[in-house]
PDB file of N, CA and C in Angstrom:
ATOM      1  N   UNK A   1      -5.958  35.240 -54.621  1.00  0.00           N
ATOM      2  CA  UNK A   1      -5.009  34.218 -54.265  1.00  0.00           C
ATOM      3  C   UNK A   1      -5.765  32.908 -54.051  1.00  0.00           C
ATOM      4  N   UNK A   2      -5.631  32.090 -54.412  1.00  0.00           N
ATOM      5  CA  UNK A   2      -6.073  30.976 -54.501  1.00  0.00           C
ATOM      6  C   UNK A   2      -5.380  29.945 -53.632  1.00  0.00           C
ATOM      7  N   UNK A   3      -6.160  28.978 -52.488  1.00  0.00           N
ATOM      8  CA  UNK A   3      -5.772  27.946 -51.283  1.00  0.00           C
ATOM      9  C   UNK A   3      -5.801  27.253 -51.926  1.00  0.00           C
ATOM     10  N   UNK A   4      -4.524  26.338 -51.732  1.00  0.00           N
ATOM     11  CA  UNK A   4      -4.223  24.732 -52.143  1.00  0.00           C
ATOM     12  C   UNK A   4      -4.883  23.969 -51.266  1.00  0.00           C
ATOM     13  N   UNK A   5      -5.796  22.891 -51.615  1.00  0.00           N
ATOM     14  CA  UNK A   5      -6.612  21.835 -51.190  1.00  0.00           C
ATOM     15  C   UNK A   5      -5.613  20.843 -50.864  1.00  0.00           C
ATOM     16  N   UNK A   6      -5.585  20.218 -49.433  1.00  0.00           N
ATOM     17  CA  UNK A   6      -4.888  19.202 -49.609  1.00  0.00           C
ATOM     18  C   UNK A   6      -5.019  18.004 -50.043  1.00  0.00           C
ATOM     19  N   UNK A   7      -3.922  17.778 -50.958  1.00  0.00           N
ATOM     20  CA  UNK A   7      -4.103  16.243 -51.504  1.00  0.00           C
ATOM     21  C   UNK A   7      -4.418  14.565 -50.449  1.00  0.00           C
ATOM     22  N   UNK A   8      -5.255  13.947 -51.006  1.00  0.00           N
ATOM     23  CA  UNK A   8      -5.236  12.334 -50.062  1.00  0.00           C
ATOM     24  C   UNK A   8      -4.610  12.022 -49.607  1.00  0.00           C
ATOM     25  N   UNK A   9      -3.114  12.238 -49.756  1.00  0.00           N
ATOM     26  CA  UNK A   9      -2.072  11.529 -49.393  1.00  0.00           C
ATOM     27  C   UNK A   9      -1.976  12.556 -47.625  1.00  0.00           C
ATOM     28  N   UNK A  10      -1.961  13.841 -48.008  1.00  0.00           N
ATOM     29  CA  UNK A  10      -1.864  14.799 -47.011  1.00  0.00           C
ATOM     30  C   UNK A  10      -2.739  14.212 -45.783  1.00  0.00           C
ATOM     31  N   UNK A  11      -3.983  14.618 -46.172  1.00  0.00           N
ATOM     32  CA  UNK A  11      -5.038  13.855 -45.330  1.00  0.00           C
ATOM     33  C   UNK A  11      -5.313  12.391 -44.850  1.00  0.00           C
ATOM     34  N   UNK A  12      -4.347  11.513 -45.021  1.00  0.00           N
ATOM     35  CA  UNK A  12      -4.330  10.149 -44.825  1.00  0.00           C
ATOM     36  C   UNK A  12      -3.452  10.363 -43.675  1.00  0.00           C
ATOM     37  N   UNK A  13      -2.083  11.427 -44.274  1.00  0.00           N
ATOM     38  CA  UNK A  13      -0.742  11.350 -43.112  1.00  0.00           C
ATOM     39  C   UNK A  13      -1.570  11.724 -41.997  1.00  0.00           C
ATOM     40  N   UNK A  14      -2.592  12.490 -42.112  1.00  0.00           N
ATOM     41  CA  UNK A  14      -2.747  13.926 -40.659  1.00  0.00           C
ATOM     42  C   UNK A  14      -3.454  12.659 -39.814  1.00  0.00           C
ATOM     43  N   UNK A  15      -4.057  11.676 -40.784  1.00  0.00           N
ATOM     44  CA  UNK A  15      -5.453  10.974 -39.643  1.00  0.00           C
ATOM     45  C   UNK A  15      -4.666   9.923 -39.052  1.00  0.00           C
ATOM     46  N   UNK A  16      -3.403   9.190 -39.913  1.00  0.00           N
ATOM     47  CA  UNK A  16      -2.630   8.282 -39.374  1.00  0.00           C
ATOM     48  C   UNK A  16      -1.677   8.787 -37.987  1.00  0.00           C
ATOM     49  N   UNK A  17      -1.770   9.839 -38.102  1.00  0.00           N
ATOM     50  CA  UNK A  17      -0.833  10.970 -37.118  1.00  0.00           C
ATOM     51  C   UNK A  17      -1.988  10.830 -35.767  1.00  0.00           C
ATOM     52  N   UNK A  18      -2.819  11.459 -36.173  1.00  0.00           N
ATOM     53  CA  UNK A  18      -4.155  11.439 -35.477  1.00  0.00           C
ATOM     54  C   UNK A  18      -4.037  10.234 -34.255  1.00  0.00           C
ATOM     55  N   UNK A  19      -4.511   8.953 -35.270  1.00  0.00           N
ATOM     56  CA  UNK A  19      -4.511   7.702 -34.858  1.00  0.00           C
ATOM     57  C   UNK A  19      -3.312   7.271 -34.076  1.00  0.00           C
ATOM     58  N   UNK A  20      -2.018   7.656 -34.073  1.00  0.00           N
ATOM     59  CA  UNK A  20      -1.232   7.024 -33.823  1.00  0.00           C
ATOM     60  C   UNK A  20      -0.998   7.985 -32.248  1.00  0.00           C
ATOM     61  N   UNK A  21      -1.193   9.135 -31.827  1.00  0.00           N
ATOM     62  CA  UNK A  21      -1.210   9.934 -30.577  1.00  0.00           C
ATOM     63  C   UNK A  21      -2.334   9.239 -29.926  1.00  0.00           C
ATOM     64  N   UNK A  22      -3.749   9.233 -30.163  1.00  0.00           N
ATOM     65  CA  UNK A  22      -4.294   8.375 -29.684  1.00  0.00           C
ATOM     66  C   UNK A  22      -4.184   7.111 -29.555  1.00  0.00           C
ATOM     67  N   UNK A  23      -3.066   6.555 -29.663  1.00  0.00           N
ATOM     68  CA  UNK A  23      -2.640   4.781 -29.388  1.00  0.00           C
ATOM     69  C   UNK A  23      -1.468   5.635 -28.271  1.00  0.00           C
ATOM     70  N   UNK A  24      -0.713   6.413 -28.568  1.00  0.00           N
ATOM     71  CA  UNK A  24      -0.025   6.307 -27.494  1.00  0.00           C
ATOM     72  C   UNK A  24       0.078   7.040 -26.281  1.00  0.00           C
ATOM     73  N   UNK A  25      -1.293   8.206 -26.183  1.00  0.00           N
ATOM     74  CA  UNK A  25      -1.950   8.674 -25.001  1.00  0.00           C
ATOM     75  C   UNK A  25      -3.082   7.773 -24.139  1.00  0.00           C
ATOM     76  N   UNK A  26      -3.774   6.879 -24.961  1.00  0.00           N
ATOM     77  CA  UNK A  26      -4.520   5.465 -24.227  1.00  0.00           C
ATOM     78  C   UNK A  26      -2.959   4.491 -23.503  1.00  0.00           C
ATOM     79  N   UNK A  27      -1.921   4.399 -24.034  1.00  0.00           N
ATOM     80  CA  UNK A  27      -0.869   3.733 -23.827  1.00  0.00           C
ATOM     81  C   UNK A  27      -0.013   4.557 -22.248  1.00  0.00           C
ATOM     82  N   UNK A  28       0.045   5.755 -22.345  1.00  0.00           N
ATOM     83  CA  UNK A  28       0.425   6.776 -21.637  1.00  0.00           C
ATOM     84  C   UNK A  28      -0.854   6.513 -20.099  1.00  0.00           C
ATOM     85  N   UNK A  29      -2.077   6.564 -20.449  1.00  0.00           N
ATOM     86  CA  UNK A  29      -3.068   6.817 -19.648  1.00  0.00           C
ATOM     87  C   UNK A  29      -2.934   5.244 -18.653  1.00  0.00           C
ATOM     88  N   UNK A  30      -2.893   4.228 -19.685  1.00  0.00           N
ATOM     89  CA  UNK A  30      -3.040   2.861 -18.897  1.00  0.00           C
ATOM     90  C   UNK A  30      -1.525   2.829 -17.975  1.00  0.00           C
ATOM     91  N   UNK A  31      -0.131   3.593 -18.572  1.00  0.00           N
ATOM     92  CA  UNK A  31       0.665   3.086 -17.868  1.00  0.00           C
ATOM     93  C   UNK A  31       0.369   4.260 -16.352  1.00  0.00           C
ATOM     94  N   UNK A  32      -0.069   5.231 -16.654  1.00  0.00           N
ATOM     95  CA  UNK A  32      -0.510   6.096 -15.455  1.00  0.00           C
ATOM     96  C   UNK A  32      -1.353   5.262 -14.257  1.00  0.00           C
ATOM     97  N   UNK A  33      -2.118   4.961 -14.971  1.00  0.00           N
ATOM     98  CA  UNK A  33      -3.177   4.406 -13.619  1.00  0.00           C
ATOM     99  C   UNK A  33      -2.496   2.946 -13.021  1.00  0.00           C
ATOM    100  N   UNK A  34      -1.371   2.111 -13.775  1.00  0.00           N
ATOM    101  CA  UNK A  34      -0.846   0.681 -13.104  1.00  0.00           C
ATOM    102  C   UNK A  34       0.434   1.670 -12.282  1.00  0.00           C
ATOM    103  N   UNK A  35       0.943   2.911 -12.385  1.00  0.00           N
ATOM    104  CA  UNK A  35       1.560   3.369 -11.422  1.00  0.00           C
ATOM    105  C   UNK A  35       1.247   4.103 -10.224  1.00  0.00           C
ATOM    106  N   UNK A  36      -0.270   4.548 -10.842  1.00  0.00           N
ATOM    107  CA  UNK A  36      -1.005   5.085  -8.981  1.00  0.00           C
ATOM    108  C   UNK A  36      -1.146   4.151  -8.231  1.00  0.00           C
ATOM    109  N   UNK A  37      -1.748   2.832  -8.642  1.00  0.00           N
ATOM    110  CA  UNK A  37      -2.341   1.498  -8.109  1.00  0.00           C
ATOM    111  C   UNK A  37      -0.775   0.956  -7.505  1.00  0.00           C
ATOM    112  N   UNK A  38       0.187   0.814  -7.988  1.00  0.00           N
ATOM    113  CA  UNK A  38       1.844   0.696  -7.624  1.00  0.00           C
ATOM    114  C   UNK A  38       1.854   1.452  -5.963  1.00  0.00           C
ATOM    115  N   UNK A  39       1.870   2.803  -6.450  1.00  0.00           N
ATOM    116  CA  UNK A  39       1.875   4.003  -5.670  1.00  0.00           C
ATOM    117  C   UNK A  39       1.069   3.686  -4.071  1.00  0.00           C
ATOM    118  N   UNK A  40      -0.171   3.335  -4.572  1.00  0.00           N
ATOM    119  CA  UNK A  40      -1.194   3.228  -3.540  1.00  0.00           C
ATOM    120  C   UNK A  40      -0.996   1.786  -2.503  1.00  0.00           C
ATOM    121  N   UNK A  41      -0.620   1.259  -2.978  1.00  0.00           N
ATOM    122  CA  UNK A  41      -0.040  -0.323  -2.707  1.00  0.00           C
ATOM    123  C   UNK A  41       1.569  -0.292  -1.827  1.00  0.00           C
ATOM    124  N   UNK A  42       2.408   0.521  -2.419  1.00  0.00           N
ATOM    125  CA  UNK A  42       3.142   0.815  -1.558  1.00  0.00           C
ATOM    126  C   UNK A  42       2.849   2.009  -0.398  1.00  0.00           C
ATOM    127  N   UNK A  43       2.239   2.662  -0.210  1.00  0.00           N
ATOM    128  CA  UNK A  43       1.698   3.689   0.645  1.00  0.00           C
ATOM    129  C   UNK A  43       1.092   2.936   1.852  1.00  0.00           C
ATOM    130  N   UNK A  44       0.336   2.292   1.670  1.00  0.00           N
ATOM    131  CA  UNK A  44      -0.262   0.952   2.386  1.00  0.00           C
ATOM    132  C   UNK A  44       0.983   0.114   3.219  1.00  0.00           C
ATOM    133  N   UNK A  45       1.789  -0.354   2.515  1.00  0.00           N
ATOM    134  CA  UNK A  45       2.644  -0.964   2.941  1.00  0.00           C
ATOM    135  C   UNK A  45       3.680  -0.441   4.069  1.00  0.00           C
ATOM    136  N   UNK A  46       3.930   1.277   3.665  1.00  0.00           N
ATOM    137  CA  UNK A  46       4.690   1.778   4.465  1.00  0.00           C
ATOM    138  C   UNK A  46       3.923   2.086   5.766  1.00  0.00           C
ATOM    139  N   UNK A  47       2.577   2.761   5.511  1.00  0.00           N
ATOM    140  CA  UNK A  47       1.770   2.739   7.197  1.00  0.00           C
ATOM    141  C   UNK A  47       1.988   1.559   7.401  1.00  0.00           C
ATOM    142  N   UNK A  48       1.259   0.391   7.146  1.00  0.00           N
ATOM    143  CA  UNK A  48       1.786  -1.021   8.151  1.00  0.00           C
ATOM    144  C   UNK A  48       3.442  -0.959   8.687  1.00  0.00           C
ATOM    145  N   UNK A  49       4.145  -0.873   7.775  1.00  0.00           N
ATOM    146  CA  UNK A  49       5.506  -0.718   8.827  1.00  0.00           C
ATOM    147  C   UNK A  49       5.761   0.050   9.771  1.00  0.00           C
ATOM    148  N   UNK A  50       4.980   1.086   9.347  1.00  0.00           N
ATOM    149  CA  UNK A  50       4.840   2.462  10.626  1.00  0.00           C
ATOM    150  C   UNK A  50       4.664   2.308  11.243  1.00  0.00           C
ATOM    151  N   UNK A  51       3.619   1.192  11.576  1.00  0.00           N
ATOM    152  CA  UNK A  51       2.676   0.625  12.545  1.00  0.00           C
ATOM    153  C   UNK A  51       3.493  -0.669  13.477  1.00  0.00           C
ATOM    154  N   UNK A  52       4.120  -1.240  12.672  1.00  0.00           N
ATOM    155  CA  UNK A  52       4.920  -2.441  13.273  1.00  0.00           C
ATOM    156  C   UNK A  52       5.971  -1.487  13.824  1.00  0.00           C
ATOM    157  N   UNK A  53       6.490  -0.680  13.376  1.00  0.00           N
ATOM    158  CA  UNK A  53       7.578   0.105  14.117  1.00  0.00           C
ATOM    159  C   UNK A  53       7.602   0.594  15.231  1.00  0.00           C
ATOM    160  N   UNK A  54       6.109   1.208  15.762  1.00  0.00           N
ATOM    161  CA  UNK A  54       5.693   1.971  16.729  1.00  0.00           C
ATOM    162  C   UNK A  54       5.318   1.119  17.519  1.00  0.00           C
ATOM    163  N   UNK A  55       4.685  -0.199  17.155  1.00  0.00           N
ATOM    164  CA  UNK A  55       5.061  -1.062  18.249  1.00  0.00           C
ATOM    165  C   UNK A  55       6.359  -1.934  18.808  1.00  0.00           C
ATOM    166  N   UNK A  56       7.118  -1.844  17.927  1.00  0.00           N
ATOM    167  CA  UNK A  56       8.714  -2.120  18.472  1.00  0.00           C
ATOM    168  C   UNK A  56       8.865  -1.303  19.744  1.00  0.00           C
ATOM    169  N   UNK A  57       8.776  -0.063  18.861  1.00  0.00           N
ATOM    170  CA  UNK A  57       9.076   1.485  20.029  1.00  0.00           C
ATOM    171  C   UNK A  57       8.477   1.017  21.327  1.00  0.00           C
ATOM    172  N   UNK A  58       7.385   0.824  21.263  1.00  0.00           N
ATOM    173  CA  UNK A  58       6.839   0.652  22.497  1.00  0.00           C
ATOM    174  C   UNK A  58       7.034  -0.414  23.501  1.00  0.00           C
ATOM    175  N   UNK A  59       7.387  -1.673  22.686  1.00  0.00           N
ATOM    176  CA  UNK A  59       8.326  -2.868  23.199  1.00  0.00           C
ATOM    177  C   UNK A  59       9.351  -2.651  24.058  1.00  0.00           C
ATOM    178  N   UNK A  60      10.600  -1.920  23.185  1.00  0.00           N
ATOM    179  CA  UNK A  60      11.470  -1.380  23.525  1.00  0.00           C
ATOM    180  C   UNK A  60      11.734  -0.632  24.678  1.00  0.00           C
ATOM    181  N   UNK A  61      10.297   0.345  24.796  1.00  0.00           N
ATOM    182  CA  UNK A  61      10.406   1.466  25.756  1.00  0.00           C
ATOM    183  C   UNK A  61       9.784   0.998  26.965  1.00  0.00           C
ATOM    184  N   UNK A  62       9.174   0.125  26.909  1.00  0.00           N
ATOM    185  CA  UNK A  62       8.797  -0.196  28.380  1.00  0.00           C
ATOM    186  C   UNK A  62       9.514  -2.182  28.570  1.00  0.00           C
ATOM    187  N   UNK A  63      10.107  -2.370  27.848  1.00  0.00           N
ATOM    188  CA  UNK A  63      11.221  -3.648  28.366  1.00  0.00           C
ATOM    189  C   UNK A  63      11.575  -3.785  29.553  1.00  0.00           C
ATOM    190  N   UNK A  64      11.956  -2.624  30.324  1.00  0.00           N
ATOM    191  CA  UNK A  64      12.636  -2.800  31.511  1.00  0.00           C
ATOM    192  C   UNK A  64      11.649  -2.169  32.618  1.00  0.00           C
ATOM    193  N   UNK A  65       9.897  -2.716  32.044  1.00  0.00           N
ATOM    194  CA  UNK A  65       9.224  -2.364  33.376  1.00  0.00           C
ATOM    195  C   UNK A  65       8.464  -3.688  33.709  1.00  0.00           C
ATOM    196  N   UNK A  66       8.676  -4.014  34.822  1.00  0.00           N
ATOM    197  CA  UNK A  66       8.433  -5.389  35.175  1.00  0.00           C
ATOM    198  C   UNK A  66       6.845  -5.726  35.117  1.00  0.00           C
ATOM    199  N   UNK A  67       5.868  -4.987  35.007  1.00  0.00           N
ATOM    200  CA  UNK A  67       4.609  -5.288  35.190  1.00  0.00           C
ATOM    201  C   UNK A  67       4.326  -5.697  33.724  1.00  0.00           C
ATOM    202  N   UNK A  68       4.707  -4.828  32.817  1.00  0.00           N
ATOM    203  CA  UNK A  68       4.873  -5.061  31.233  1.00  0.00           C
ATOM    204  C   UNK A  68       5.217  -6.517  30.901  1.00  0.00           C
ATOM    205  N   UNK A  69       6.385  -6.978  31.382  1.00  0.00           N
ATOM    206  CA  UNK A  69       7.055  -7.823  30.920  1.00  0.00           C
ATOM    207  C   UNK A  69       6.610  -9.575  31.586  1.00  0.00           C
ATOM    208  N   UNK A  70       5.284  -8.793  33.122  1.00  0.00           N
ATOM    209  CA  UNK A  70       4.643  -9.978  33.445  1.00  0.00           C
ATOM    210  C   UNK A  70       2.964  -9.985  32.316  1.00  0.00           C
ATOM    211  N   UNK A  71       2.898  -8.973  31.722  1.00  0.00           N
ATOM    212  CA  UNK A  71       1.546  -8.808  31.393  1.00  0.00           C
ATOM    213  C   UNK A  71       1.864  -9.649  29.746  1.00  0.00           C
ATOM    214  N   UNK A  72       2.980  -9.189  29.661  1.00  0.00           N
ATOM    215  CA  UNK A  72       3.435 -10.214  28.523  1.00  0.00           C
ATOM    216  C   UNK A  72       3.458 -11.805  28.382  1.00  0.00           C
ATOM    217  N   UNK A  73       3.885 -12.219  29.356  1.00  0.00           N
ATOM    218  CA  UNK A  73       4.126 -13.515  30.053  1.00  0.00           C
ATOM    219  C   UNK A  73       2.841 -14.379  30.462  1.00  0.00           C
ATOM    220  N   UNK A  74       1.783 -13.386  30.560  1.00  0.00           N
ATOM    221  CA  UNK A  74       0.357 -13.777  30.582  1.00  0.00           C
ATOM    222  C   UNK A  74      -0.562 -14.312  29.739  1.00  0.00           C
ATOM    223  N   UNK A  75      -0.092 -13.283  28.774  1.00  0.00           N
ATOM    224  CA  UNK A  75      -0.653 -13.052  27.742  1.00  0.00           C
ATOM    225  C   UNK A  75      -0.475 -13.705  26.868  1.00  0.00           C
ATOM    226  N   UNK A  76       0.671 -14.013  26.442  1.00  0.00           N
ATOM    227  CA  UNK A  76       1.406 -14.316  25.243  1.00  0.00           C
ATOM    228  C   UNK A  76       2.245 -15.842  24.932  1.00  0.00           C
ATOM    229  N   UNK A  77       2.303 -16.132  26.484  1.00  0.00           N
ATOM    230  CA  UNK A  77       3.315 -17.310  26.947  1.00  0.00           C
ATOM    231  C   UNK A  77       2.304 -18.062  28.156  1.00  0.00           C
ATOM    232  N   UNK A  78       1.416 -17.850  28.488  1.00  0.00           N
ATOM    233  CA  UNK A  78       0.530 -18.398  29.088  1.00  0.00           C
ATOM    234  C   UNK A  78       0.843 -18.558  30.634  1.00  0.00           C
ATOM    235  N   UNK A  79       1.735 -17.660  31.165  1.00  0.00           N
ATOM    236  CA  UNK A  79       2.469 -18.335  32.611  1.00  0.00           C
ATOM    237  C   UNK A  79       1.835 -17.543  33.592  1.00  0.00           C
ATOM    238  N   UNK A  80       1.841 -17.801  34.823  1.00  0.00           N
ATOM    239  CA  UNK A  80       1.110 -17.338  35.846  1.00  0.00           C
ATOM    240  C   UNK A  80       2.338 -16.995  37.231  1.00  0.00           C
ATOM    241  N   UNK A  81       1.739 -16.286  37.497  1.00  0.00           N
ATOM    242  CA  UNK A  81       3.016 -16.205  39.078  1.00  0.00           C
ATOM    243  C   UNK A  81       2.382 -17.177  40.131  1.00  0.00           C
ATOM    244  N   UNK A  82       3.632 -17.426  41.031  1.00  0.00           N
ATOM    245  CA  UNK A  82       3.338 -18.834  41.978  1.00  0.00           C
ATOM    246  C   UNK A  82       2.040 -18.563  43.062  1.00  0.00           C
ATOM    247  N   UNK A  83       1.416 -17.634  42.929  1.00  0.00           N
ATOM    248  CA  UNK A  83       0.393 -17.105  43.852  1.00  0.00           C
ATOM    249  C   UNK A  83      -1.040 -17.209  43.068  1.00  0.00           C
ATOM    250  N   UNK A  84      -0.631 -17.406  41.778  1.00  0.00           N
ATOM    251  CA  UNK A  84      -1.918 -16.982  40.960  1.00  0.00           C
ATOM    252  C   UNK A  84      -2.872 -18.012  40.878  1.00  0.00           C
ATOM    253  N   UNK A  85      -4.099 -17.858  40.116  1.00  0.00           N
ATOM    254  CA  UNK A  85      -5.257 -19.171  39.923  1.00  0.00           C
ATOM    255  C   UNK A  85      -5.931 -18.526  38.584  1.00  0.00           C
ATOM    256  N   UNK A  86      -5.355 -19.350  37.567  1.00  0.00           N
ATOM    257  CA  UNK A  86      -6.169 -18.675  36.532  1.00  0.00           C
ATOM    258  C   UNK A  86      -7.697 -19.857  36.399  1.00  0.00           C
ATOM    259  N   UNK A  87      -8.495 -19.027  36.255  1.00  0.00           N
ATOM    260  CA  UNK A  87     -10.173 -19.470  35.619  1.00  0.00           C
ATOM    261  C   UNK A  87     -10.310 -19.543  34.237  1.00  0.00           C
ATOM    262  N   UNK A  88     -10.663 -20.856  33.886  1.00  0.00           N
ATOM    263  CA  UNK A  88     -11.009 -20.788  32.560  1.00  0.00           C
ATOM    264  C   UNK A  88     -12.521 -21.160  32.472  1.00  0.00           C
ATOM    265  N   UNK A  89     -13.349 -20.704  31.863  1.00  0.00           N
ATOM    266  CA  UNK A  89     -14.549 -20.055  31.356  1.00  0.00           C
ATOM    267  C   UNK A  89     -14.957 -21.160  30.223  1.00  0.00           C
ATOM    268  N   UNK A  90     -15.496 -22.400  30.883  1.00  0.00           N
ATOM    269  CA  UNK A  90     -15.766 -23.522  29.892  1.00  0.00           C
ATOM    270  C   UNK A  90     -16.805 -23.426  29.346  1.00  0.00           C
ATOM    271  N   UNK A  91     -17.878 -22.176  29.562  1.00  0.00           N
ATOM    272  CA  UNK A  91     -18.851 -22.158  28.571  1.00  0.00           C
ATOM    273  C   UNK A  91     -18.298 -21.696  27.086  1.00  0.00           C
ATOM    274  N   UNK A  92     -17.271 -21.309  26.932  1.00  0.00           N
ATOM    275  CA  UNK A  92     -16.876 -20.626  25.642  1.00  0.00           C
ATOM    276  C   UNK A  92     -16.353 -21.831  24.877  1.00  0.00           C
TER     277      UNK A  92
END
């Protein structure tokens, strides 16, 4: 029994075939890695909100304790109670 050799034309289709999976598995591969980098970027984003959230929580949960809400006032708003003497540290 005698194997048919394939003709040029055969062997042109198989390499153009070839060529053309490899254009669109490099195509496949690049859109993979701009969606981990997507992926990773939003992952990031959601811990920071996690993070801003849990300090809401904690805002929230101690609001109605007055030492909190003077340590805030200190801190943040610069105010002092009528008894106080703040020092400022003019070597800095």
């Amino acid at each position: 029994m005698k194997v048919k050799r394939a003709g040029i034309a055969t062997k042109l289709l198989v390499l153009l075939l070839l060529a053309a999976l490899t254009a669109g598995l490099l195509s496949t591969q690049a859109q993979l890695s701009a969606a981990q980098s997507t992926r990773d970027d939003l992952a990031r984003q959601v811990e920071a909100q996690r993070e801003a959230n849990a300090a809401l929580e904690d805002d929230i949960a101690h609001s109605g304790d007055p030492e909190y809400m003077a340590d805030i006032a200190r801190s943040k708003l610069g105010l002092l109670e009528p008894d106080e003497i703040e020092f400022v540290d003019s070597s800095k």
